[in-house]
N, C-alpha and C. Protein backbone atom coordinates (compact mmCIF):
# COMPACT_ATOMS: atom_id res chain seq x y z
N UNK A 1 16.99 7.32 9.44
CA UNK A 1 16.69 6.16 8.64
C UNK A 1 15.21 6.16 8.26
N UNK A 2 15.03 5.97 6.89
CA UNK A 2 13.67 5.95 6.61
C UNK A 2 12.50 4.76 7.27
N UNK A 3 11.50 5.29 7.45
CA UNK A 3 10.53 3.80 7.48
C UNK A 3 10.19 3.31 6.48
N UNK A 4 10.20 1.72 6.96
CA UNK A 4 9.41 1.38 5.59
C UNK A 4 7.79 1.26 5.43
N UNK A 5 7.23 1.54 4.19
CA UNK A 5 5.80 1.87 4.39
C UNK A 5 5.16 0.53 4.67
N UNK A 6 3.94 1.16 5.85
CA UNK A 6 3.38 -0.53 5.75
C UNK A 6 1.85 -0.63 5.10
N UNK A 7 2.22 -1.74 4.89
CA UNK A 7 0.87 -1.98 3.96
C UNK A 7 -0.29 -3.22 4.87
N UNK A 8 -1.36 -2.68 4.82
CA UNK A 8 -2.55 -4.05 5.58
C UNK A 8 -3.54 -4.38 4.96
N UNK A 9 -3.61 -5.61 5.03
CA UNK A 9 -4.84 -6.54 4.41
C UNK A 9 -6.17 -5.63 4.19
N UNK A 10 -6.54 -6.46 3.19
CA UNK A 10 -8.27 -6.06 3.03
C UNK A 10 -9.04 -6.16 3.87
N UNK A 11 -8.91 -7.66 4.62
CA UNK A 11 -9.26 -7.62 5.90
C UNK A 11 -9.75 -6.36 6.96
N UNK A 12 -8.14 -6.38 7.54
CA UNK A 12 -7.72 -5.50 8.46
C UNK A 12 -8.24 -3.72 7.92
N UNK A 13 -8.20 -3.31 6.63
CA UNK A 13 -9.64 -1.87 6.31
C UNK A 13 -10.60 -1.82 6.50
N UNK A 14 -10.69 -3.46 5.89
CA UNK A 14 -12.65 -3.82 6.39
C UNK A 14 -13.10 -3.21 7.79
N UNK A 15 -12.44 -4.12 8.50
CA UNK A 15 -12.66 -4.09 10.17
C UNK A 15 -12.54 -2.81 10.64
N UNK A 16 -11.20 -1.99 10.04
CA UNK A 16 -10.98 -0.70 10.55
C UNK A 16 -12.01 0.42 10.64
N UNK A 17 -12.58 0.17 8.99
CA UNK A 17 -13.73 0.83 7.89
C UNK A 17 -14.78 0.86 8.76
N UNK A 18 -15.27 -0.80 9.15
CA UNK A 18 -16.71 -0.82 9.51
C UNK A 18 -16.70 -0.95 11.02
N UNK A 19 -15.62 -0.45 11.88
CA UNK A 19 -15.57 0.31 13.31
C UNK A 19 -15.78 1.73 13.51
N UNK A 20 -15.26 2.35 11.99
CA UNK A 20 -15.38 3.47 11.87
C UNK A 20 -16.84 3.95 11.48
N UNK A 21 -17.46 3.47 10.81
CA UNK A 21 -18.99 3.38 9.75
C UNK A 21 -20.14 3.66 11.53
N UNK A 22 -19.46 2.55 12.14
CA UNK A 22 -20.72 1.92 13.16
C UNK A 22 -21.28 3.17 14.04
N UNK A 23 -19.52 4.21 14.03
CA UNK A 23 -19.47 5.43 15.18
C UNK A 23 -19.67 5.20 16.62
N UNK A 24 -19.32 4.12 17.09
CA UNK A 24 -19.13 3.91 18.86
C UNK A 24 -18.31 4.42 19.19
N UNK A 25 -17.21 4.99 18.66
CA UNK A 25 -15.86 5.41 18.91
C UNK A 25 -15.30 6.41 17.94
N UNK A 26 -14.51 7.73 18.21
CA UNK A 26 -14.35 8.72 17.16
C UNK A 26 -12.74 7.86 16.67
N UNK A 27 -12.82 8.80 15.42
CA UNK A 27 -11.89 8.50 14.70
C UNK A 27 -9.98 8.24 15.28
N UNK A 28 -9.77 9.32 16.26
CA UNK A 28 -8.78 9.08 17.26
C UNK A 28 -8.78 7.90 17.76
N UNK A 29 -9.60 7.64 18.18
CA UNK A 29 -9.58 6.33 19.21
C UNK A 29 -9.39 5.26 18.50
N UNK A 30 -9.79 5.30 17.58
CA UNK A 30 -10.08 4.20 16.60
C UNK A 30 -8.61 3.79 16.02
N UNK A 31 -7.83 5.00 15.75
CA UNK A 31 -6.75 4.98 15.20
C UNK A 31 -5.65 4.30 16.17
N UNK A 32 -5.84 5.02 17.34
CA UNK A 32 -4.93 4.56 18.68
C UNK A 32 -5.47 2.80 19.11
N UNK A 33 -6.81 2.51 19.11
CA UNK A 33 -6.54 0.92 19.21
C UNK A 33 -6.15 0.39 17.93
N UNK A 34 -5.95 0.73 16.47
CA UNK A 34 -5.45 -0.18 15.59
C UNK A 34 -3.78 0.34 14.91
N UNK A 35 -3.52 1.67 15.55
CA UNK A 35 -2.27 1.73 15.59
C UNK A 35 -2.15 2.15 14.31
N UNK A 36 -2.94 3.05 13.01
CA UNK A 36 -2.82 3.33 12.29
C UNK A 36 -3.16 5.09 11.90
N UNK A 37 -2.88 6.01 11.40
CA UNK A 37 -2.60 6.99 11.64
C UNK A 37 -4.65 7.57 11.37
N UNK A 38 -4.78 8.71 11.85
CA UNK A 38 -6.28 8.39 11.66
C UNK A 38 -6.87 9.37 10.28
N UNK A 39 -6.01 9.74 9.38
CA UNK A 39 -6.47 10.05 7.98
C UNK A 39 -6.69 9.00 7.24
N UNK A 40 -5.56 7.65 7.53
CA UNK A 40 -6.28 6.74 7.46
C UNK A 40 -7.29 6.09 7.20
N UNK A 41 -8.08 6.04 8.83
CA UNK A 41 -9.41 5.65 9.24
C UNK A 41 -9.95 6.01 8.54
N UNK A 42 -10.09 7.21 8.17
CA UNK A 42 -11.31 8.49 7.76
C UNK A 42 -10.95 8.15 6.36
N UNK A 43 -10.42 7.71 5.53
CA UNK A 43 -10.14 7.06 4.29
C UNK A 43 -11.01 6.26 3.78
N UNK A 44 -10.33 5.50 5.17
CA UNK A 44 -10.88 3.59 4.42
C UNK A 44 -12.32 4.08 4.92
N UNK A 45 -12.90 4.61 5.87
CA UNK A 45 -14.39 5.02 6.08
C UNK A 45 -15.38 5.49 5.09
N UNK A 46 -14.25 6.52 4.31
CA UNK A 46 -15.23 7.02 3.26
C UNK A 46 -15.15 5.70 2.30
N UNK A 47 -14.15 5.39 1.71
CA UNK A 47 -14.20 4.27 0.55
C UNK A 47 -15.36 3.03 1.06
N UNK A 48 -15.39 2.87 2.28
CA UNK A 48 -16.22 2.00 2.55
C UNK A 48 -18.06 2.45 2.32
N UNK A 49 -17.91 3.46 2.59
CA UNK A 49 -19.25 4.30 2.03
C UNK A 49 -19.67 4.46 0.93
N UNK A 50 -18.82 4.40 -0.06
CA UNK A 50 -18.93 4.74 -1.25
C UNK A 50 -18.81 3.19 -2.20
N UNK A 51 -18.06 2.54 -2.25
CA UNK A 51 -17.82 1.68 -2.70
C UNK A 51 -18.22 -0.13 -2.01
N UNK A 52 -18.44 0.04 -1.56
CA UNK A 52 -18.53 -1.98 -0.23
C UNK A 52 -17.40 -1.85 -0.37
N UNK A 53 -17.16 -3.38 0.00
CA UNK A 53 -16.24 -4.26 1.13
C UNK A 53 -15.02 -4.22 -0.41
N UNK A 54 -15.53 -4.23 -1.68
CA UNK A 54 -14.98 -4.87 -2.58
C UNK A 54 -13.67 -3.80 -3.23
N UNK A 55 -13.83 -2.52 -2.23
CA UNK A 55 -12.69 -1.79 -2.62
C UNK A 55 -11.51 -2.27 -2.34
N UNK A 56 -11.53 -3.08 -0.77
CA UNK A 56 -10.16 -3.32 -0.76
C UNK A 56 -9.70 -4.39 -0.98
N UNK A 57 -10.60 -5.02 -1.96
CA UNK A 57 -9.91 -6.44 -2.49
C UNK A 57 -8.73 -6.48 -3.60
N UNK A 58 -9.05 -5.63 -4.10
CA UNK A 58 -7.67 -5.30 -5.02
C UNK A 58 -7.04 -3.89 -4.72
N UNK A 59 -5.41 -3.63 -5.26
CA UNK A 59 -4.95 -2.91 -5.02
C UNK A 59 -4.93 -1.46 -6.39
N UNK A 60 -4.85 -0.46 -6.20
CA UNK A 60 -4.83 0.31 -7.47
C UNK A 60 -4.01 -0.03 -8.32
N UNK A 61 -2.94 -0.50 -8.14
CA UNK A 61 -1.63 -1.04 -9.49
C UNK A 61 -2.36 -2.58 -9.67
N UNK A 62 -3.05 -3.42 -9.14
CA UNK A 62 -4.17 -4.58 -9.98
C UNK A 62 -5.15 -3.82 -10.77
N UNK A 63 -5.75 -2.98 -10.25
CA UNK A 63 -7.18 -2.17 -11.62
C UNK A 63 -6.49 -1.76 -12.48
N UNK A 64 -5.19 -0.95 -12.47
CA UNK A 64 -4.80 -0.72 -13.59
C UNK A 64 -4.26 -2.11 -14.61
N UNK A 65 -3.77 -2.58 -13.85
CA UNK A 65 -3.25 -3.73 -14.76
C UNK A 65 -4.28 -4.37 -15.13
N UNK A 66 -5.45 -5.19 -14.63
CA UNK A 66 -6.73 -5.20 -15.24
C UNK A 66 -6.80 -4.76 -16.58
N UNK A 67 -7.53 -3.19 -16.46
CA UNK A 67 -7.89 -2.28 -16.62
C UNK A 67 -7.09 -2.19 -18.47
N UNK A 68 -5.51 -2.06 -18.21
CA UNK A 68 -4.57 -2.45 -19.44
C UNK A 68 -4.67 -3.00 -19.88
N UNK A 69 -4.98 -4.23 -19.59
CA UNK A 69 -4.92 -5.78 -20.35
C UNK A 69 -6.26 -5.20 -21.38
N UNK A 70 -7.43 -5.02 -20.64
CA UNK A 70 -8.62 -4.71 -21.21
C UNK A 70 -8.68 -4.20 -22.42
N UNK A 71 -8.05 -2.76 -22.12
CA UNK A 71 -7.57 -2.00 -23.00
C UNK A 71 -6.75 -2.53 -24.49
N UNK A 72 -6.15 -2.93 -24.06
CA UNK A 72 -5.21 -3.86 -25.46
C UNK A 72 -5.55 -4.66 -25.67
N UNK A 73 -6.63 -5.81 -25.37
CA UNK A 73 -7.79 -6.31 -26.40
C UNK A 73 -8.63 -5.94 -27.01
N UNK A 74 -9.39 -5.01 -26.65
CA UNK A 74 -10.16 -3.84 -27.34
C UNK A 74 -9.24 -3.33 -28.45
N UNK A 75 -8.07 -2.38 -27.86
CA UNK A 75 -7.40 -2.26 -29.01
C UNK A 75 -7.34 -3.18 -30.40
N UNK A 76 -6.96 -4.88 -29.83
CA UNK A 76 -6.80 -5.30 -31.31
C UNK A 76 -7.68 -5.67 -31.70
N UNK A 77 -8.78 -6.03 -31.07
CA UNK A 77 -9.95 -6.17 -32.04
C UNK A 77 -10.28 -5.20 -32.69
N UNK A 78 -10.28 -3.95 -32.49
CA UNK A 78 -10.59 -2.85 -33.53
C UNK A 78 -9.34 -2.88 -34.54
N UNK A 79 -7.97 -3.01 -34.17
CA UNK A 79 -7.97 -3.30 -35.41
C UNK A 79 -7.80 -4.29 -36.53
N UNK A 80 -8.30 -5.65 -35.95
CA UNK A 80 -8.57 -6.61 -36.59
C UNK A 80 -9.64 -6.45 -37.78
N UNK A 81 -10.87 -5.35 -36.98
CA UNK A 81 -11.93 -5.32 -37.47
C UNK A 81 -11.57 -4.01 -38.70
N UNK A 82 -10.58 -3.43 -38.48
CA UNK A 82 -10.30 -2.19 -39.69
C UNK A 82 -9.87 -3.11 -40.75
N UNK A 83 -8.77 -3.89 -40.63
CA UNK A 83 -8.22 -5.19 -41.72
C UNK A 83 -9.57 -5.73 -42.64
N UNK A 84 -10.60 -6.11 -42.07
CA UNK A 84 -11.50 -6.98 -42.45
C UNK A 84 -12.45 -5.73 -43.23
């Protein structure tokens, strides 16, 4: 029977992220007290390095959708502006 995938708060990366960032504890360990696999860890660690806290406030299928909407206003204003 398959699992189902689980998904965790922004929160809960944050915390994971910036346990991982601090280095009191290697990445194993880290994984075994939050029960999450530790490619994981080493994930949300780098994104947290690279990006702040504000990566995991949205999900990649929200930026894109964002991102679309954006896109297709731009679109019609250009070609509003070809009409004119």
């Amino acid at each position: 029977m398959p699992r189902k995938r689980q998904n965790y708060s922004a929160e809960f990366k944050f915390q994971v992220a910036l346990e991982a960032a601090k280095g009191q504890k290697t990445v194993n360990e880290l994984a075994s007290d939050f029960g999450v696999h530790p490619n994981r860890v080493s994930e949300w660690k780098q994104a947290l390095l690279r990006e702040g806290a504000q990566v995991f406030a949205t999900s990649p299928a929200q930026r894109r959708q964002v991102t679309g909407a954006k896109e297709a206003e731009l679109y019609e204003q250009i070609g509003r502006l070809k009409l004119e």
